[in-house]
Protein backbone atom coordinates (compact mmCIF):
# COMPACT_ATOMS: atom_id res chain seq x y z
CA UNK A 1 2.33 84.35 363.97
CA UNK A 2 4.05 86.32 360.87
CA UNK A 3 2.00 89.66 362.34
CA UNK A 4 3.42 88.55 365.71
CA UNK A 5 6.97 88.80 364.76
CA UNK A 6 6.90 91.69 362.80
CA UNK A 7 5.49 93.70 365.24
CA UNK A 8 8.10 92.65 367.35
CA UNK A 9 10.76 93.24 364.93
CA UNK A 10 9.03 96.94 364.27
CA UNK A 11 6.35 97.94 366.68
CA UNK A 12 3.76 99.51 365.61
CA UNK A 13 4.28 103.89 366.11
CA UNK A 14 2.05 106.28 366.76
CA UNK A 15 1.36 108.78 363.95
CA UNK A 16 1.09 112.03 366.36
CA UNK A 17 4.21 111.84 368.23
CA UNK A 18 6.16 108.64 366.84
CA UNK A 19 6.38 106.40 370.08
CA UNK A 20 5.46 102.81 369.99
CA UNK A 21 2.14 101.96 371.02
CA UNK A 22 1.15 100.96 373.50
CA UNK A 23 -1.03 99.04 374.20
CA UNK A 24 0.01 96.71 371.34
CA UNK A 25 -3.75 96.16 370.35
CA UNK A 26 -3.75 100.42 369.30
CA UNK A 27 -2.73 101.72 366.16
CA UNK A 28 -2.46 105.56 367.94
CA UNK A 29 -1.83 106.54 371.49
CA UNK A 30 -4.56 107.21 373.50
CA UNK A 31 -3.42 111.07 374.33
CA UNK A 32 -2.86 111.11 370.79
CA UNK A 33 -5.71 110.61 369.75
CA UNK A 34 -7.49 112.93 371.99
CA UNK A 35 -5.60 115.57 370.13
CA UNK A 36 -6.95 115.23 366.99
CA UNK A 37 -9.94 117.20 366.17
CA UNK A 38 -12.82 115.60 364.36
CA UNK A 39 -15.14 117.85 361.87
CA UNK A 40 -18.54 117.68 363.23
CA UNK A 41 -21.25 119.62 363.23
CA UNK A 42 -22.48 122.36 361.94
CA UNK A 43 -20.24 122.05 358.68
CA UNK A 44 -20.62 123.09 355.50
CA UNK A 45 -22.64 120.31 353.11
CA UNK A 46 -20.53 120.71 350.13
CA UNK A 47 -16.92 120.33 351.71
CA UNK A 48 -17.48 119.65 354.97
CA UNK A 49 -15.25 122.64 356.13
CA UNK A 50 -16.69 123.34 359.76
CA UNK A 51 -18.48 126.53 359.89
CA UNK A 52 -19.46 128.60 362.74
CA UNK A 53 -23.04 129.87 361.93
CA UNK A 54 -24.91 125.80 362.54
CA UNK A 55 -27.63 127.90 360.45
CA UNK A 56 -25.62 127.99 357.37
CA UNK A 57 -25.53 125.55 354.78
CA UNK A 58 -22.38 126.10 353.15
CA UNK A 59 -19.07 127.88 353.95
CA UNK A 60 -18.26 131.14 352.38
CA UNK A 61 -15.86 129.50 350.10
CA UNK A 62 -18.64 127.29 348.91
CA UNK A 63 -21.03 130.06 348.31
CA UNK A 64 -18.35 131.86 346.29
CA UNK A 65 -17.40 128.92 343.75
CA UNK A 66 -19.12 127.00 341.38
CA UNK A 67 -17.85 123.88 342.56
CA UNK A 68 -18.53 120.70 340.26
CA UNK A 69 -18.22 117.86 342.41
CA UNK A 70 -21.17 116.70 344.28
CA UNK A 71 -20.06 117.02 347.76
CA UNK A 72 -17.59 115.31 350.19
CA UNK A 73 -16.25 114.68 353.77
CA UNK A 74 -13.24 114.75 355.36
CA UNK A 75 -12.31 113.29 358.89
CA UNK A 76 -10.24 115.83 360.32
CA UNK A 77 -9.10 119.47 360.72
CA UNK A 78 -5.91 120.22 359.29
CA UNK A 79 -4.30 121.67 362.29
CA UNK A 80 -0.43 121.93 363.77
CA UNK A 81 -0.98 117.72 364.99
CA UNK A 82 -1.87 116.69 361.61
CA UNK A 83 0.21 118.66 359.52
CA UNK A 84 3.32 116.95 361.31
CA UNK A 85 1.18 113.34 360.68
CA UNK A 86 0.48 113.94 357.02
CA UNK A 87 4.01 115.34 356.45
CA UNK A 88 5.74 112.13 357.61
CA UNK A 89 3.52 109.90 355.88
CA UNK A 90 4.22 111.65 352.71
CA UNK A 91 7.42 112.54 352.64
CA UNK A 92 8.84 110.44 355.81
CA UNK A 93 8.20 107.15 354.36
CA UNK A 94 5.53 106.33 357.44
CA UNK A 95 3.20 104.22 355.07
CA UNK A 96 2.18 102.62 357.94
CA UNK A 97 0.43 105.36 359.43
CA UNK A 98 -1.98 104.73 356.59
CA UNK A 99 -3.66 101.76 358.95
CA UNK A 100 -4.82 103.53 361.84
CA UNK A 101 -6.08 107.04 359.20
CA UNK A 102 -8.23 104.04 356.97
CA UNK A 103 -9.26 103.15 360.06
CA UNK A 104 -10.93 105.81 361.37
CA UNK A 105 -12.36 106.74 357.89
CA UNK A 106 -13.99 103.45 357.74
CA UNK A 107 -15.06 103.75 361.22
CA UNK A 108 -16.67 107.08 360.60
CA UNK A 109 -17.30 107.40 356.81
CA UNK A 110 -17.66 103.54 355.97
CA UNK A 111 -21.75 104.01 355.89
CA UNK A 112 -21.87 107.29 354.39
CA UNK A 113 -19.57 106.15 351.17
CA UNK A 114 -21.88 103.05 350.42
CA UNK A 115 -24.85 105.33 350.32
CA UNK A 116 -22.71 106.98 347.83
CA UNK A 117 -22.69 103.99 346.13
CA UNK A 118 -19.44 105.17 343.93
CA UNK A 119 -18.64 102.76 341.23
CA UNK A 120 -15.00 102.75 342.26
CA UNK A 121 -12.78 104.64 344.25
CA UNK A 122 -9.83 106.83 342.16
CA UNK A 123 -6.75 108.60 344.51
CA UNK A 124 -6.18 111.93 343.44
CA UNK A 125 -2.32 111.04 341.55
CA UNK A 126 0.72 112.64 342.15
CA UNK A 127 3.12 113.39 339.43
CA UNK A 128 5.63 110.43 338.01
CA UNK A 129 9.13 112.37 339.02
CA UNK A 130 7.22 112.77 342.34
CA UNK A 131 6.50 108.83 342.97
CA UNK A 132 9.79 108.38 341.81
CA UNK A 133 10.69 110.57 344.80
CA UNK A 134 8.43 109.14 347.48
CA UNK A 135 8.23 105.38 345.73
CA UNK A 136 4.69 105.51 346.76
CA UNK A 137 1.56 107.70 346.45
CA UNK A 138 -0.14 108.58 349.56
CA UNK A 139 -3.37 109.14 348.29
CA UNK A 140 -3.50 105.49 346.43
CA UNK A 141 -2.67 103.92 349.45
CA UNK A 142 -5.57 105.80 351.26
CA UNK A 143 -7.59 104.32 348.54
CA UNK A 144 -6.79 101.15 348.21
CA UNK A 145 -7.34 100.40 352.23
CA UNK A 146 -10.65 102.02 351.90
CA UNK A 147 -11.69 99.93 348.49
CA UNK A 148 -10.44 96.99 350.90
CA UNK A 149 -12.41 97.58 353.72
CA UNK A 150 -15.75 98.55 352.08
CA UNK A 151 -15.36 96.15 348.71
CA UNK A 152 -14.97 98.63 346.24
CA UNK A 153 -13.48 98.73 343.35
CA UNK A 154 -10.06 100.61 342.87
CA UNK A 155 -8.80 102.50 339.53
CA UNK A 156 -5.16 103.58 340.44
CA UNK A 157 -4.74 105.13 336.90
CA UNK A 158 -8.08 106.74 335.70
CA UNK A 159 -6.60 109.99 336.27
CA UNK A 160 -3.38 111.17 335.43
CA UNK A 161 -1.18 113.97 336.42
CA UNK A 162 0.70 114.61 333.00
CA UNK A 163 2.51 117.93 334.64
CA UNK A 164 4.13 119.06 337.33
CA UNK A 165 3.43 122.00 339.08
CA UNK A 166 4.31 123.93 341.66
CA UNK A 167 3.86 123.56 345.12
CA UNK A 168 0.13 124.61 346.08
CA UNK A 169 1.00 125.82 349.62
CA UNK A 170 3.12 128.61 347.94
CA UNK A 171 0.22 129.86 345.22
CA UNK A 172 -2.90 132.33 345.81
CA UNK A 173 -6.47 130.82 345.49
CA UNK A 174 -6.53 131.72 341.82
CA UNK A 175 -3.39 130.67 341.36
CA UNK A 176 -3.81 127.23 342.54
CA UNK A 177 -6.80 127.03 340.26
CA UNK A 178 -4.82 128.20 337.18
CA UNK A 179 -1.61 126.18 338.37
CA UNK A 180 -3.72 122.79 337.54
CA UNK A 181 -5.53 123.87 334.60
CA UNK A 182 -4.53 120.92 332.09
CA UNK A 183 -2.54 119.18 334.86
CA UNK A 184 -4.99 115.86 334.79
CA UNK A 185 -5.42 113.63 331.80
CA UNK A 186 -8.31 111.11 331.94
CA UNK A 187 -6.81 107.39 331.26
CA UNK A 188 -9.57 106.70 328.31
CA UNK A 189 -7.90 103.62 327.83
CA UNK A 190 -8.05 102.20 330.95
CA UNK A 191 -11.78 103.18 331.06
CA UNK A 192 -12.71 101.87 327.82
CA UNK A 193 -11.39 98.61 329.07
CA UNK A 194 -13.32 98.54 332.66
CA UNK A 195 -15.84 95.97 332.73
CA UNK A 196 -18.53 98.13 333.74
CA UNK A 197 -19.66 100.92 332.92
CA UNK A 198 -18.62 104.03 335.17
CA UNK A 199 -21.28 106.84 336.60
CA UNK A 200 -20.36 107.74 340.13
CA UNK A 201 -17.18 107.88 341.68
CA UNK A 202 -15.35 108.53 344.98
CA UNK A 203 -11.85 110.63 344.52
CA UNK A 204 -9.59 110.19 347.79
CA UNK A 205 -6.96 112.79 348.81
CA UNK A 206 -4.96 113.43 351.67
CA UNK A 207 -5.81 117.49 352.40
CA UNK A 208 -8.36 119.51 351.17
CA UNK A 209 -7.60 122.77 351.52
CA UNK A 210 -8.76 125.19 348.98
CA UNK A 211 -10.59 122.82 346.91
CA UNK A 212 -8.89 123.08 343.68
CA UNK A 213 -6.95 119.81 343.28
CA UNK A 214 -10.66 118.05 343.80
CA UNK A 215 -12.00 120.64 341.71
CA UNK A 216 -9.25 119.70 338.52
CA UNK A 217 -9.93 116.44 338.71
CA UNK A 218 -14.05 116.64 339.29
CA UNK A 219 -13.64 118.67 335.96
CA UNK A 220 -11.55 116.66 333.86
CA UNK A 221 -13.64 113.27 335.16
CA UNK A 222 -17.15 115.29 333.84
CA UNK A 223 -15.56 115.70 330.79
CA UNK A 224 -15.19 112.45 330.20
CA UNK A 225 -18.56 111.16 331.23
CA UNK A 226 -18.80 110.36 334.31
CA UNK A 227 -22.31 111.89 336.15
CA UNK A 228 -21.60 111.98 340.31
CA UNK A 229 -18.03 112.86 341.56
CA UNK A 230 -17.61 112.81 345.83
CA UNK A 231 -14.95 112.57 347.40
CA UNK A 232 -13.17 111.82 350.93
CA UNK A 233 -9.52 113.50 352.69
CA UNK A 234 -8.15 113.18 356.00
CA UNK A 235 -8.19 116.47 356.38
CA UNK A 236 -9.27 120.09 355.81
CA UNK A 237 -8.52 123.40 356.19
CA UNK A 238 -10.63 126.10 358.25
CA UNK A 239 -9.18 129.48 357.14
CA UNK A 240 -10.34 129.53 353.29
């Protein structure tokens, strides 16, 4: 009855273009949703970028780096549509777009991150003067709806982002690299007092784009022990 009234007080919106919903039952309009593009095959088995050759295994950008994460998915392409979505549910205060995205990861990831079989599940974290901003951090809500959903464990704080840097979307792809070089600190405390012991883990983000905010955080998590790092976004890039 509470659910009832609140989504009469505040209908649900769509997360595309910001209209209620209709019908009620929907967490996205139905043309909506048609516009959002779903990576799918071929696509590169590292990052999931798509990739145009379906007889290639990775994507260029793959073949150039030495990345140090396992490998990872993500459910969407980061086009025009879904840079507007991911923009107002980071910096628009639309939190509540986060039911209908950890949704559709369940939906189409669920299976694929219990064969993972992570440990727990750790959001990629933002900087403190930038949750102080926002009042949330997209990525830990991302996470926490996914630990819900599957029954996995949730570490808010294993990494930390101890400096702020610039603004990614402005760097090169060295730059980016080099711009979160000693950005991360691993939370040994909070480890040391987890009841189990930690080897795999799950990172969740919100855009993938040149890999190097996984990439950081892979790094700094290997350094501190832990064996298998995957990871899961909403979205991803095509052009790096």
């Amino acid at each position: 009855m509470l659910q009832a009234i609140l989504d009469m007080l505040y209908p649900p919106r769509c997360p595309v273009c910001e209209d209620i919903v209709i019908p009620k039952d929907r967490k996205i309009c139905l043309p909506c949703e048609k516009k959002l593009q779903l990576i799918c095959e071929p696509r590169c088995k590292k990052c999931s970028k798509p990739v145009e050759d379906d007889q290639a295994e990775y994507c260029a950008d793959c073949r150039r780096k030495d990345y140090h994460f396992e490998y990872g998915y993500a459910l969407w392409l980061y086009d025009s549509t879904m840079k507007r979505s991911i923009s107002n549910f980071k910096y628009g205060y639309k939190k509540e777009y986060a039911k209908y995205y950890i949704q559709e990861i369940v939906k189409n990831y669920g299976k694929t991150i219990l064969k993972m079989d992570p440990d727990i599940i750790v959001p990629v974290p933002i900087h403190k003067s930038k949750y102080r901003e926002r009042g949330y951090n997209q990525a830990e809500i991302l996470a926490k709806g996914i630990g819900k959903e599957l029954k996995i464990p949730v570490l808010s704080n294993l990494i930390i982002r101890n400096k702020r840097t610039l603004p990614q979307k402005q760097l090169s792809d060295k730059e980016r690299l080099r711009n979160l070089q000693e950005a991360f600190e691993f939370n040994k405390d909070l480890a040391d007092k987890y009841p189990r012991s930690l080897s795999r883990l799950l990172l969740v983000d919100d855009i993938y784009t040149t890999g190097s905010t996984i990439e950081a955080c892979t790094n700094v998590l290997k350094n501190n022990g832990i064996k298998q790092v995957y990871f899961i976004t909403l979205c991803i890039g095509k052009g790096f």
